[in-house]
C-alpha atoms as a PDB file:
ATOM      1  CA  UNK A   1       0.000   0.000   0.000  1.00  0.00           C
ATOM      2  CA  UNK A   2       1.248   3.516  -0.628  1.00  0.00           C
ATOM      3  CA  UNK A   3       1.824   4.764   3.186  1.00  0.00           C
ATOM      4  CA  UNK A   4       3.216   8.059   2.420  1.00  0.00           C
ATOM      5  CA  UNK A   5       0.309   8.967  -0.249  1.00  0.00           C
ATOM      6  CA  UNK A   6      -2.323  11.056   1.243  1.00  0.00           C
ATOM      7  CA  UNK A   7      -5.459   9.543   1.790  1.00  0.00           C
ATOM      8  CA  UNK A   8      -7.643  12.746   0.995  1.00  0.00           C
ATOM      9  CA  UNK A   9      -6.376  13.882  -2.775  1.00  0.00           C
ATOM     10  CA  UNK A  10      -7.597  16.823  -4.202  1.00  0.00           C
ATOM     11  CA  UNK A  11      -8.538  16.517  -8.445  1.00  0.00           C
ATOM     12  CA  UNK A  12      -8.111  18.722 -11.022  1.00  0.00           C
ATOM     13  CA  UNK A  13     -10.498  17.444 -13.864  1.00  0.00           C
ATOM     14  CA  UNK A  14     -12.716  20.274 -15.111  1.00  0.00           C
ATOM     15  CA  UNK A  15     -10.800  23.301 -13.139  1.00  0.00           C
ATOM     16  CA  UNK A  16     -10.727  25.634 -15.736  1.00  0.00           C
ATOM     17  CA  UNK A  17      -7.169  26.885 -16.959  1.00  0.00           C
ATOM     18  CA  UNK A  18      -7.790  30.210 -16.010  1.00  0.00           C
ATOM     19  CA  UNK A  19      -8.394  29.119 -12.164  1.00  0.00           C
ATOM     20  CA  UNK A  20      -5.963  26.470 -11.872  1.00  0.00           C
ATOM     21  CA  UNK A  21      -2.864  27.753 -10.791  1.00  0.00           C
ATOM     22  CA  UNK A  22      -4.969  30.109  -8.154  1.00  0.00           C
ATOM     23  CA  UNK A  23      -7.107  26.806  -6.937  1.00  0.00           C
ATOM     24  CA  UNK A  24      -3.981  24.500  -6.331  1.00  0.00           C
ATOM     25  CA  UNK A  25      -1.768  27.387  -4.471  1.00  0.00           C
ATOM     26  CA  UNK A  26      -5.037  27.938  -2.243  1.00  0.00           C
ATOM     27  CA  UNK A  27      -5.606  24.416  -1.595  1.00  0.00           C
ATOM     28  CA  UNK A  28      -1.791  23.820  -0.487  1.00  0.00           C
ATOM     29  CA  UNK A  29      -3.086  26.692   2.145  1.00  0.00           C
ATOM     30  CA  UNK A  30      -6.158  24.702   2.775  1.00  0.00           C
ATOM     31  CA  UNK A  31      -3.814  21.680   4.072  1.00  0.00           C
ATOM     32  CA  UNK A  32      -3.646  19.359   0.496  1.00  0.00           C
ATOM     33  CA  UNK A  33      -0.269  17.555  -0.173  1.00  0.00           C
ATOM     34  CA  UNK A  34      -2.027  15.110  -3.115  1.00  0.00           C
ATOM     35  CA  UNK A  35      -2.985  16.269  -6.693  1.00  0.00           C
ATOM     36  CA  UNK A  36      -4.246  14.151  -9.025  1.00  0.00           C
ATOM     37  CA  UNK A  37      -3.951  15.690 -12.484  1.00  0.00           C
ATOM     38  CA  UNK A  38      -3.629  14.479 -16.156  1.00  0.00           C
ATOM     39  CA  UNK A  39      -2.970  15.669 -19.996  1.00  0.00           C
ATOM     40  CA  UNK A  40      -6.428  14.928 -20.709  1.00  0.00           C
ATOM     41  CA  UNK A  41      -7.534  17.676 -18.406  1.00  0.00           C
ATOM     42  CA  UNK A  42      -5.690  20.427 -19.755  1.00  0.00           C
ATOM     43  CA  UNK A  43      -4.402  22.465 -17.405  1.00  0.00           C
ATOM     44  CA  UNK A  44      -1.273  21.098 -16.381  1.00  0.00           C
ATOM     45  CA  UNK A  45       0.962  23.518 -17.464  1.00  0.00           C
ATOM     46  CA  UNK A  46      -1.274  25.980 -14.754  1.00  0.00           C
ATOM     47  CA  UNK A  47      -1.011  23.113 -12.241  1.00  0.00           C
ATOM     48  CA  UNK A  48       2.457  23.220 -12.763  1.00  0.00           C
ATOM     49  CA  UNK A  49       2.785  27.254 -11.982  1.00  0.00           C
ATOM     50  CA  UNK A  50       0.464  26.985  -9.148  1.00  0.00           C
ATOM     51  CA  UNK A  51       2.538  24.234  -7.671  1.00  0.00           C
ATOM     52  CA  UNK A  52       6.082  26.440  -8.043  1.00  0.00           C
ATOM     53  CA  UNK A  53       3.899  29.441  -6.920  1.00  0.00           C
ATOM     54  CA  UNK A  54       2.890  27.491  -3.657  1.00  0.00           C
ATOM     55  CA  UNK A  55       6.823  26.199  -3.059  1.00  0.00           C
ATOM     56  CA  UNK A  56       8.805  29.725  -3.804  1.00  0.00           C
ATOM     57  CA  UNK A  57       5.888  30.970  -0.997  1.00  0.00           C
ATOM     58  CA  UNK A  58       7.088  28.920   1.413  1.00  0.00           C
ATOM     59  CA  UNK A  59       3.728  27.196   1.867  1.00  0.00           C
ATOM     60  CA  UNK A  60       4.880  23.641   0.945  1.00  0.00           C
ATOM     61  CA  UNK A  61       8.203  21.752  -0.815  1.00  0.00           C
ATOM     62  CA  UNK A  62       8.372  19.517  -3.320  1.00  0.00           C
ATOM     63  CA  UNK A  63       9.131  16.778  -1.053  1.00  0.00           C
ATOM     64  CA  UNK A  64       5.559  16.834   0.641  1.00  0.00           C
ATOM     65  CA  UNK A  65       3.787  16.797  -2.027  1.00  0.00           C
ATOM     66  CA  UNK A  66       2.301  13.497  -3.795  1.00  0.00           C
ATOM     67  CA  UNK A  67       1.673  14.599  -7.806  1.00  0.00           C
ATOM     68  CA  UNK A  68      -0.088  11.957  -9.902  1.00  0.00           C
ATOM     69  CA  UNK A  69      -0.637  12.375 -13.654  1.00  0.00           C
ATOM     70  CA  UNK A  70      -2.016   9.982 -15.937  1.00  0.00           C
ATOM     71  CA  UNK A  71      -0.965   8.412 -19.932  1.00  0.00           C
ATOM     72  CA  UNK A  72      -3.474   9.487 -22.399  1.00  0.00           C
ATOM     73  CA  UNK A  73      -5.161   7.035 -24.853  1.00  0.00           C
ATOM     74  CA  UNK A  74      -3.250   8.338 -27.502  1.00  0.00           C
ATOM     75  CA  UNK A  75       0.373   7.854 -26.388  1.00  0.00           C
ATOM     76  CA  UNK A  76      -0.314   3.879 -25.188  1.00  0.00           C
ATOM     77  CA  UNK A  77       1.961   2.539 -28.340  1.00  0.00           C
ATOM     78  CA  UNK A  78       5.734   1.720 -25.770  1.00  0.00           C
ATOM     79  CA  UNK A  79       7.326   4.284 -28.489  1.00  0.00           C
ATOM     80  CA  UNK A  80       5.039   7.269 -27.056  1.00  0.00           C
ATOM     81  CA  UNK A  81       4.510   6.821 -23.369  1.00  0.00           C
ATOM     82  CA  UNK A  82       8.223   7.930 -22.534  1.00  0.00           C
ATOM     83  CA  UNK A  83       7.561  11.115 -24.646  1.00  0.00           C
ATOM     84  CA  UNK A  84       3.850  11.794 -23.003  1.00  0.00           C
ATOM     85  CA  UNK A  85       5.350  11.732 -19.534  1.00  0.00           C
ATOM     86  CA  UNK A  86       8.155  13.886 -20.233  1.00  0.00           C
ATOM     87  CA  UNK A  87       5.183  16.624 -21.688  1.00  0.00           C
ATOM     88  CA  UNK A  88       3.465  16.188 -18.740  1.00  0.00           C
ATOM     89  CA  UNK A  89       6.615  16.536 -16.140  1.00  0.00           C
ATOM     90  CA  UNK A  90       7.483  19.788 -18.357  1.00  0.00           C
ATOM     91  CA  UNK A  91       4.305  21.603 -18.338  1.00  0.00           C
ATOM     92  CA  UNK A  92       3.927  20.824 -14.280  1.00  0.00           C
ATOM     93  CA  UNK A  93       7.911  21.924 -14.214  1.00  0.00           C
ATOM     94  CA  UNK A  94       8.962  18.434 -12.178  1.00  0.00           C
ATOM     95  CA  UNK A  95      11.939  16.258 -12.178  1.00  0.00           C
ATOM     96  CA  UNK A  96       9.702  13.032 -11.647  1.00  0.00           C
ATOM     97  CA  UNK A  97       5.984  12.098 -10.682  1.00  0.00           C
ATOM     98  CA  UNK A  98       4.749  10.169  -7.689  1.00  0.00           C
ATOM     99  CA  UNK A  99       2.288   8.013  -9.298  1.00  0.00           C
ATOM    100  CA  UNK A 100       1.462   8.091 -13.248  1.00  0.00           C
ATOM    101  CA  UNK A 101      -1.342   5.797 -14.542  1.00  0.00           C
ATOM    102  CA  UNK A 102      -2.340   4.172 -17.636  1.00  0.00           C
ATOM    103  CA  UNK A 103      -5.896   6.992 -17.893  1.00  0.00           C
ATOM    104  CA  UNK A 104      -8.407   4.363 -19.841  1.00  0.00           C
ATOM    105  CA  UNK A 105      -7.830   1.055 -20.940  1.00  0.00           C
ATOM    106  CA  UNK A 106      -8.631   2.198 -24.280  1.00  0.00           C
ATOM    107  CA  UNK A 107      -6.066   2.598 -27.217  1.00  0.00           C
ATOM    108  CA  UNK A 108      -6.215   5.295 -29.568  1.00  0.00           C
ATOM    109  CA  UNK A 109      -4.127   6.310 -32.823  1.00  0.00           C
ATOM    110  CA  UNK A 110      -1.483   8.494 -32.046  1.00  0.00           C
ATOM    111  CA  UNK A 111      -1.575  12.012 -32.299  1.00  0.00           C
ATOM    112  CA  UNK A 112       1.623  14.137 -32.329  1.00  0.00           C
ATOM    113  CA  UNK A 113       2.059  16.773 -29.742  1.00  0.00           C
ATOM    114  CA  UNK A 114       2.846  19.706 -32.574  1.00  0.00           C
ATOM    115  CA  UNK A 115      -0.432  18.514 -34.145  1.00  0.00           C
ATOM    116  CA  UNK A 116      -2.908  19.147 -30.797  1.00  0.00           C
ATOM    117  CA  UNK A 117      -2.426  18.563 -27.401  1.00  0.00           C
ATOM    118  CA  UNK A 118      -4.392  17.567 -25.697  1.00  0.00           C
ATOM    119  CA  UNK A 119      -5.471  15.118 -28.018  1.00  0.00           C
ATOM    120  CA  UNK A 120      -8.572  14.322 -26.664  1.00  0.00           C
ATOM    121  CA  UNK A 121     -10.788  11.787 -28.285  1.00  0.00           C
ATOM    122  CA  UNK A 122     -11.622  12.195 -31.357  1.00  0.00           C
ATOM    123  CA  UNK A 123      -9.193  11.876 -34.072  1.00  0.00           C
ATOM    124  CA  UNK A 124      -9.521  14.470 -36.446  1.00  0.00           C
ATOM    125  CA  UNK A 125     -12.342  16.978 -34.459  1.00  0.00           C
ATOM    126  CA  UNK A 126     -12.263  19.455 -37.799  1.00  0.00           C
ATOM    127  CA  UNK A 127     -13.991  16.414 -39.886  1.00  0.00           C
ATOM    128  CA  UNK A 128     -17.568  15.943 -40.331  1.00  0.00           C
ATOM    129  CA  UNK A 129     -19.032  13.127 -38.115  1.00  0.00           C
ATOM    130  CA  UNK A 130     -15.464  12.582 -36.819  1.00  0.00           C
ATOM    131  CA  UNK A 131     -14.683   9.613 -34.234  1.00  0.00           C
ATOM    132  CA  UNK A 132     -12.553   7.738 -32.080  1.00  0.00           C
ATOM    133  CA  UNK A 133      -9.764   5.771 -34.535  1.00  0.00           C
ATOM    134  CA  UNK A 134      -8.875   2.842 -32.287  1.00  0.00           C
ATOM    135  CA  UNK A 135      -5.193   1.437 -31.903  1.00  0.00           C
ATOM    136  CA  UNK A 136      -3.829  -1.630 -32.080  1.00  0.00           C
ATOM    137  CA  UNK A 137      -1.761  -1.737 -28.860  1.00  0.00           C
ATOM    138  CA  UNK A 138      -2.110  -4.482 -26.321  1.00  0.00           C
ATOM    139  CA  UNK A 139      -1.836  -3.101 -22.544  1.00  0.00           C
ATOM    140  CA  UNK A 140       1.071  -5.756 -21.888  1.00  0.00           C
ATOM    141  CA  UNK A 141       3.551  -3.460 -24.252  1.00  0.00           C
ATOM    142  CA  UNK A 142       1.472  -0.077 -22.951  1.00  0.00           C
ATOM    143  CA  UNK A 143       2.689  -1.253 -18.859  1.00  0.00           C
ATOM    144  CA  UNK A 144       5.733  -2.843 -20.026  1.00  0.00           C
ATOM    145  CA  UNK A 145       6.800   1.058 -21.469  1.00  0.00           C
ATOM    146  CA  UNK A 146       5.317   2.213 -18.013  1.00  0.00           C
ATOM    147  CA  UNK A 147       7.882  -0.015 -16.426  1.00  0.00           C
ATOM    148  CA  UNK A 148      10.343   1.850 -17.927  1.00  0.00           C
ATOM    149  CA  UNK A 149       9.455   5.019 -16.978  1.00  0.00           C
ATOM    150  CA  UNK A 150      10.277   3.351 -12.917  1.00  0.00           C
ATOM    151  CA  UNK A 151      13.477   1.759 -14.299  1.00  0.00           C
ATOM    152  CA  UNK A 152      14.512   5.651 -15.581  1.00  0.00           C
ATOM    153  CA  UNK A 153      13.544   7.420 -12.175  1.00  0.00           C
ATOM    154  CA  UNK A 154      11.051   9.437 -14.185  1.00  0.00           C
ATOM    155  CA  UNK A 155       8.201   8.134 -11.999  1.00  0.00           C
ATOM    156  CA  UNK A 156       8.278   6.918  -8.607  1.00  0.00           C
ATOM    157  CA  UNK A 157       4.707   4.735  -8.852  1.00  0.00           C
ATOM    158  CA  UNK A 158       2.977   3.511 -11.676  1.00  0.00           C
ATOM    159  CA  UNK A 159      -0.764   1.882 -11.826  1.00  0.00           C
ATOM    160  CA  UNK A 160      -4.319   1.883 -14.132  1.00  0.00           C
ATOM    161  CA  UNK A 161      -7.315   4.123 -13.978  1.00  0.00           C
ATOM    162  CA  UNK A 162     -10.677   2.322 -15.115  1.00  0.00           C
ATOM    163  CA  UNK A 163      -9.765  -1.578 -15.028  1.00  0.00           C
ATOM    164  CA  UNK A 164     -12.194  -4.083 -14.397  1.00  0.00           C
ATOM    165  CA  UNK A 165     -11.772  -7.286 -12.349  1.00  0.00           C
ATOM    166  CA  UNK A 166     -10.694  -8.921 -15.941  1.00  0.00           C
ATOM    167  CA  UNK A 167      -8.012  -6.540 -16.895  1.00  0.00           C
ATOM    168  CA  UNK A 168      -6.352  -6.402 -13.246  1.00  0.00           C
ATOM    169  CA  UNK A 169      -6.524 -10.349 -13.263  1.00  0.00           C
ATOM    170  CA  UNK A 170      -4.171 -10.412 -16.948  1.00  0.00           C
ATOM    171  CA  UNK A 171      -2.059  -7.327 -15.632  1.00  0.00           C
ATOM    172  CA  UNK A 172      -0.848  -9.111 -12.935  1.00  0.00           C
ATOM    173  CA  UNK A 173       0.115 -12.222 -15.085  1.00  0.00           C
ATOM    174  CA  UNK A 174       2.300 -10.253 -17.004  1.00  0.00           C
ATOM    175  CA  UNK A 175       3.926  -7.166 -14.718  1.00  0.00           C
ATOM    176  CA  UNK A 176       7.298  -6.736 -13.947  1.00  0.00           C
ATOM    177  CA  UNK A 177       6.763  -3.973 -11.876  1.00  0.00           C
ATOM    178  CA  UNK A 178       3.126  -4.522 -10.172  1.00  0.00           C
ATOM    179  CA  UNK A 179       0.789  -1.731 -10.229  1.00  0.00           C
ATOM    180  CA  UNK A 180       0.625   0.510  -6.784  1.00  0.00           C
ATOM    181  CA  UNK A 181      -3.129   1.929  -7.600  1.00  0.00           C
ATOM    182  CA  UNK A 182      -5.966   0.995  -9.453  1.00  0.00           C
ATOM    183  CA  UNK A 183      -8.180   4.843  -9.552  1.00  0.00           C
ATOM    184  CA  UNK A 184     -12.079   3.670 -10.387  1.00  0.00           C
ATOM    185  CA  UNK A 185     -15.059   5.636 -10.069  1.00  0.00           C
ATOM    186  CA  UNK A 186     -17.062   4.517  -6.362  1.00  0.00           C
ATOM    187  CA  UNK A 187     -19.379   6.371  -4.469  1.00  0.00           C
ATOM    188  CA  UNK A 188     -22.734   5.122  -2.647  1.00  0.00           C
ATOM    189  CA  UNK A 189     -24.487   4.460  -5.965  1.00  0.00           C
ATOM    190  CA  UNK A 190     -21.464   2.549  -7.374  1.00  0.00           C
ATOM    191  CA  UNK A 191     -19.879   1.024  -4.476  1.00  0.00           C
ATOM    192  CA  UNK A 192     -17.123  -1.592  -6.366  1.00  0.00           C
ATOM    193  CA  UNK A 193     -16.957  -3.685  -3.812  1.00  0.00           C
ATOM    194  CA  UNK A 194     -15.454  -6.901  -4.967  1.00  0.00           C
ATOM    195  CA  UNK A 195     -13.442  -5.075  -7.623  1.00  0.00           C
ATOM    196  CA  UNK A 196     -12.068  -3.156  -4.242  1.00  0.00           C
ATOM    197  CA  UNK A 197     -11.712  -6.328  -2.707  1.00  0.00           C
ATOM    198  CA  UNK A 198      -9.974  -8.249  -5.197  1.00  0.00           C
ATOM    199  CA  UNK A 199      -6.918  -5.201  -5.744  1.00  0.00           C
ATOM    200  CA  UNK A 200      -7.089  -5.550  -1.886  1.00  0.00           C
ATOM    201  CA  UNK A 201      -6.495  -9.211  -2.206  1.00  0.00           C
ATOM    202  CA  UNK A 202      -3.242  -8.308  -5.350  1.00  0.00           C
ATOM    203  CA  UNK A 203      -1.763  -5.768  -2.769  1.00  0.00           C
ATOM    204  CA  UNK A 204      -3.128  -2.625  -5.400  1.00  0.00           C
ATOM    205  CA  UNK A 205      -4.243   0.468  -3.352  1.00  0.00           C
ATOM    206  CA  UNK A 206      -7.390   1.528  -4.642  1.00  0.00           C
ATOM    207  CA  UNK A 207      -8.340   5.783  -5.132  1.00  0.00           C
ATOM    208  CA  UNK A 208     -11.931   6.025  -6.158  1.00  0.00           C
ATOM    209  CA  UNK A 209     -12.433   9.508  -7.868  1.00  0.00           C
ATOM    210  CA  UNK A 210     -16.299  11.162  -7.727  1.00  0.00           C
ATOM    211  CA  UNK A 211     -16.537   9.930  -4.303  1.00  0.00           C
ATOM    212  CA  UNK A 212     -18.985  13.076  -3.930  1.00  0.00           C
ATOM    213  CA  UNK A 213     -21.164  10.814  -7.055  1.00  0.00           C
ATOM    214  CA  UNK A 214     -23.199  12.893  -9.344  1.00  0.00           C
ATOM    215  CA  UNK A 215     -22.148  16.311  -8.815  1.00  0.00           C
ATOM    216  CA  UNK A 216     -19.113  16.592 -11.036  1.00  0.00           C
ATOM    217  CA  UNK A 217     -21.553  15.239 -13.919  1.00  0.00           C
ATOM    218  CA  UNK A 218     -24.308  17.798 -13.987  1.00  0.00           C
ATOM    219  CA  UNK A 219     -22.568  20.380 -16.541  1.00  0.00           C
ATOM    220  CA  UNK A 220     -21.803  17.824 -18.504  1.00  0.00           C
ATOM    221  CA  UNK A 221     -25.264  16.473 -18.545  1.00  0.00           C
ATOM    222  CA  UNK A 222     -24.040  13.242 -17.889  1.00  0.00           C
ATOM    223  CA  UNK A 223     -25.849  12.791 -14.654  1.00  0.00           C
ATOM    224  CA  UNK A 224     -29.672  14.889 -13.222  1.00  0.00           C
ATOM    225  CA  UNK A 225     -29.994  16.498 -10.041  1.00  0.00           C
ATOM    226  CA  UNK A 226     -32.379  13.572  -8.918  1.00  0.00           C
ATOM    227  CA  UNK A 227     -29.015  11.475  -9.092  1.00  0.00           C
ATOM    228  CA  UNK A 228     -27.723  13.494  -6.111  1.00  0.00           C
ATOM    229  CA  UNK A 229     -26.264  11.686  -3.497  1.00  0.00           C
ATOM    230  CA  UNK A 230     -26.385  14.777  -1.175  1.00  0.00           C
ATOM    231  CA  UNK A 231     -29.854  14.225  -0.293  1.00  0.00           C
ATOM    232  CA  UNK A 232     -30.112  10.178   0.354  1.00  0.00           C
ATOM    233  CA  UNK A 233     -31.364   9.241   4.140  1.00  0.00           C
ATOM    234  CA  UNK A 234     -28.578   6.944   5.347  1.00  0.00           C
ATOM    235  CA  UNK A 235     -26.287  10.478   4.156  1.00  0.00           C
ATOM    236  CA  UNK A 236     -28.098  13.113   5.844  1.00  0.00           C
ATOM    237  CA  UNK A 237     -28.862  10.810   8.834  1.00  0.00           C
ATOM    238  CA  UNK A 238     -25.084  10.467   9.355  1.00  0.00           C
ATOM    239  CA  UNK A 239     -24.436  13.950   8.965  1.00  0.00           C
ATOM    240  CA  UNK A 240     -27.315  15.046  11.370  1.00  0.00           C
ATOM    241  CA  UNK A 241     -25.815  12.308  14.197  1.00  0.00           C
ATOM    242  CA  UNK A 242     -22.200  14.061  13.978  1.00  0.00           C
ATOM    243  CA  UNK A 243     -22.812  16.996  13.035  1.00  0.00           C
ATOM    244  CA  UNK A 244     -21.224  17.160   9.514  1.00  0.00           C
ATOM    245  CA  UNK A 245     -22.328  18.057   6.154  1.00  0.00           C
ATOM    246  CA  UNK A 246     -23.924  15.115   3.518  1.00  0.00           C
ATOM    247  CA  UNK A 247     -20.610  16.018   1.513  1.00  0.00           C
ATOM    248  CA  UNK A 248     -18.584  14.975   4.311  1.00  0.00           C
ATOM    249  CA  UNK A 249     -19.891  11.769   5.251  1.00  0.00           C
ATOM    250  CA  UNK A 250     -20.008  11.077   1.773  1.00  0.00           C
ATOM    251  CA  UNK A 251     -15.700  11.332   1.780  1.00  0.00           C
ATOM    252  CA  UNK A 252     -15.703   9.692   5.229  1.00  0.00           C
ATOM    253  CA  UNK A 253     -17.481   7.090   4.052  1.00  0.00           C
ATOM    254  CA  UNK A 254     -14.746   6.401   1.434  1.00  0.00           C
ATOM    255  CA  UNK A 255     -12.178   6.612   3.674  1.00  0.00           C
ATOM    256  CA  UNK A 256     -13.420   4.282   6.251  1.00  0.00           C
ATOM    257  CA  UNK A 257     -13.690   1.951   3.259  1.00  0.00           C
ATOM    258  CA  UNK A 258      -9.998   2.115   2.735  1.00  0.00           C
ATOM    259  CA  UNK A 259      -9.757   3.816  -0.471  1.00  0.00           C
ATOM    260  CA  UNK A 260      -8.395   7.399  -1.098  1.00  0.00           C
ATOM    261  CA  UNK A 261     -10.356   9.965  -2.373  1.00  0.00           C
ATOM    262  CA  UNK A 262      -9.753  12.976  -4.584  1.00  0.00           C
ATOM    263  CA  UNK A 263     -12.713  15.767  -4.791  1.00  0.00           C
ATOM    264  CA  UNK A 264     -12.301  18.747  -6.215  1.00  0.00           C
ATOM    265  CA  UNK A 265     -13.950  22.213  -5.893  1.00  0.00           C
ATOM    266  CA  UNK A 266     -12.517  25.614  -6.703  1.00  0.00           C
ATOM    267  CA  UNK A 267     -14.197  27.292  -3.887  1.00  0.00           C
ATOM    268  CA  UNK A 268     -12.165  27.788  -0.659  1.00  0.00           C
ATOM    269  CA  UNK A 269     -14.469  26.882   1.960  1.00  0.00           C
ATOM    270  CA  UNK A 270     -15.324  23.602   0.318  1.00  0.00           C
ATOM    271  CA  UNK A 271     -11.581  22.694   0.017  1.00  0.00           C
ATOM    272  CA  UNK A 272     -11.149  23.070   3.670  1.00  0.00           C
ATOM    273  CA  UNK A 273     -14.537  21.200   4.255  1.00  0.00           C
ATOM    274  CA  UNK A 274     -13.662  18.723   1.898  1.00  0.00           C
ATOM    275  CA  UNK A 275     -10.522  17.547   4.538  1.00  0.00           C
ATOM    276  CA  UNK A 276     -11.918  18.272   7.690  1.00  0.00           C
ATOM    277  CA  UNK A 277     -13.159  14.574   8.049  1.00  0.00           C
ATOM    278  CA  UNK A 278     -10.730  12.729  10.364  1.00  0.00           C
ATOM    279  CA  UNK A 279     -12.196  13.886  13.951  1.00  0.00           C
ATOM    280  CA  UNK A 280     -15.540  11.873  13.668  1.00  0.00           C
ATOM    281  CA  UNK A 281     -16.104   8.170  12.491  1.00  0.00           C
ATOM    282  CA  UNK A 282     -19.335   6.415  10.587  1.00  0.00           C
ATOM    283  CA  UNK A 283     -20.092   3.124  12.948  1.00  0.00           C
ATOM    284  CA  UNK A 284     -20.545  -0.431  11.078  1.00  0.00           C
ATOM    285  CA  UNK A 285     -24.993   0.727  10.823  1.00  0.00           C
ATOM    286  CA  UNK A 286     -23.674   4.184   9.070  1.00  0.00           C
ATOM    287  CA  UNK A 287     -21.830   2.750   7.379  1.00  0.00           C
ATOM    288  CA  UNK A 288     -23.564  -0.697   6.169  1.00  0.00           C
ATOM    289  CA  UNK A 289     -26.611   1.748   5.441  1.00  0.00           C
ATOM    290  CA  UNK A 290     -24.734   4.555   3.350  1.00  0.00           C
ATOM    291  CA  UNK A 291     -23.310   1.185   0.971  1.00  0.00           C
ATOM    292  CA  UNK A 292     -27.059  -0.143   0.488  1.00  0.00           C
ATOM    293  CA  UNK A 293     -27.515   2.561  -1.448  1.00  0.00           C
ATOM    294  CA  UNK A 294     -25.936   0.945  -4.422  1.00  0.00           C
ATOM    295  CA  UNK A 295     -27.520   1.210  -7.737  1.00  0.00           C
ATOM    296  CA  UNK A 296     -24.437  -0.072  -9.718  1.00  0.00           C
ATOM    297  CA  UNK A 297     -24.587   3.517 -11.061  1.00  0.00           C
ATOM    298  CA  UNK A 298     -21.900   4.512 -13.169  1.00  0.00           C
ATOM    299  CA  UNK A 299     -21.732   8.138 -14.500  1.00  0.00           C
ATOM    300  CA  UNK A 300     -18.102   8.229 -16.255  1.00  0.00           C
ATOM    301  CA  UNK A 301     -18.997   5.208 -18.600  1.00  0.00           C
ATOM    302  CA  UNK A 302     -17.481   5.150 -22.019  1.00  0.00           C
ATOM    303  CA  UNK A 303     -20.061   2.791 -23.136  1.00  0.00           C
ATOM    304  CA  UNK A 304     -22.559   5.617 -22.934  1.00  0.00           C
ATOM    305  CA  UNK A 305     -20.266   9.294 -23.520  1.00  0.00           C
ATOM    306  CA  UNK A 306     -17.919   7.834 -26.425  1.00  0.00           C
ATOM    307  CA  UNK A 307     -21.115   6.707 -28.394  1.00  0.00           C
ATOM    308  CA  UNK A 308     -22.975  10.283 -27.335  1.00  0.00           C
ATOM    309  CA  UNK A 309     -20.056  12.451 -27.595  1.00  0.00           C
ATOM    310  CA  UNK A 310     -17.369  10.664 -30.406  1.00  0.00           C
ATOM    311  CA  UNK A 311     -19.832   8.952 -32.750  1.00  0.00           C
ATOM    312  CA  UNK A 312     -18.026   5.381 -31.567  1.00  0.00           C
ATOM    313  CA  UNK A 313     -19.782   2.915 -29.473  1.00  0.00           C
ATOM    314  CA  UNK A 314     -16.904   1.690 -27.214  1.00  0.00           C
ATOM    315  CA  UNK A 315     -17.916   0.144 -24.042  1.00  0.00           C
ATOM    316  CA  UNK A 316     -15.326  -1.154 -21.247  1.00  0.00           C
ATOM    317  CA  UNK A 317     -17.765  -2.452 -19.070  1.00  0.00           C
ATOM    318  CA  UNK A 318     -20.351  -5.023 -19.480  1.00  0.00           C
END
């Protein structure tokens, strides 16, 4: 397990560019030492100044600080994952990552930095009814290149975002170096339990990332305000009996389930809400009652955005 990670993570999808480098130096001040970033998000290069902003300050150094970054879809061929962790190290000005992990298990054709970066998903966006174009690049050479990145010192940690039980089973058949984190979606309505288990059982630490649930999806109109987990009985029961906001038992209830957790909000108060969650604790009833809420509810699902969004049906779950 990684012991010197920070359980309570704060993530950077969806901060706008413009508010990055402000957000990350103010939640260094709010007490966060764990950032979980990635190419696909776009604002590294802003992460990046708002992380050398918050060391020349005096408010943190490099040392305490726990950066992950993740391999985008189109670099998974072994010739491009050395050169897509170099981009990101440069634009968030580091010698070496913490943790960098392989973002979907999904290969996609390359795309050349000078051409558009991020690449996103689709291949060529100008086109008409443009789509994914799909890769033929088997994860074993994708983590074998990953591998290297360890052997060079340019990571210090290397793991998956978005396996299934299947995939984790064949990864560990064929690692060299074994993953340290498997990052998955898991809140109330999509509790993962014997996927958690099972990396549990392989030694993988597990981060689950929308532990708040739906409320990262609505502008994105990927998930309805009746999906809110903010408002569900066993949540606001818990919060009433100690005194805490829904949000928080929400993240305490990940915790307690031994997973990390990485919210993210821009707005100061929240930050330091967000982490003030380790002076009260859910009992086994709280805790058995917040998990019953499972739906198997899944709102980052490529089986439903890539079809929606990219004109290609590409599920990874069944």
């Amino acid at each position: 397990m990684l012991s010197n990670m920070p359980r309570s993570g704060f993530g950077l999808w969806k901060i706008p560019q413009d508010k990055t480098a402000d957000t990350v130096v103010e939640a260094v001040r709010a007490g966060y030492r764990h950032f979980d970033s990635a190419a696909d998000y776009g604002n590294e290069v802003q992460t990046g100044d708002g992380i050398a902003r918050a060391v020349s300050e005096g408010l943190v150094s490099r040392e305490e600080l726990w950066i992950t970054s993740k391999l985008w879809n189109t670099f998974h061929a072994p010739e491009h994952v050395e050169e897509a962790c170099r981009k990101s190290l440069g634009d968030l000005g580091l010698d070496f990552l913490d943790l960098y992990l392989i973002h979907f298990p999904i290969a996609l054709e390359y795309v050349p930095i000078s051409t558009r970066y991020p690449p996103e998903w689709v291949h060529e966006p100008e086109t008409d009814g443009a789509g994914m174009k799909l890769a033929k690049v088997p994860l074993h050479q994708t983590w074998a290149a990953m591998e290297t990145l360890v052997d060079k010192g340019l990571v210090k940690n290397i793991g998956v975002c978005n396996y299934n039980s299947g995939l984790l089973h064949d990864l560990m058949t064929y690692s060299r170096i074994r993953p340290a984190m498997l990052q998955i979606e898991s809140h109330p309505y999509l509790t993962q339990e014997r996927l958690i288990r099972l990396a549990g059982d392989y030694g993988v630490d597990v981060t689950a990332f929308s532990p708040l649930g739906a409320q990262s999806y609505f502008e994105l109109n990927m998930a309805a305000e009746g999906d809110s987990l903010l408002g569900a009985a066993p949540v606001m029961v818990a919060a009433s009996a100690h005194c805490k906001t829904p949000a928080q038992v929400l993240l305490r209830w990940g915790i307690q389930r031994g997973t990390a957790i990485i919210p993210k909000t821009t707005k100061p108060e929240r930050m330091r809400e967000n982490l003030d969650i380790d002076d009260f604790e859910l009992s086994r009833v709280e805790m058995a009652a917040i998990s019953s809420l499972n739906q198997d509810r899944r709102f980052n699902d490529p089986g439903a955005f890539t079809e929606a969004a990219f004109n290609t049906f590409h599920p990874i779950y069944d």
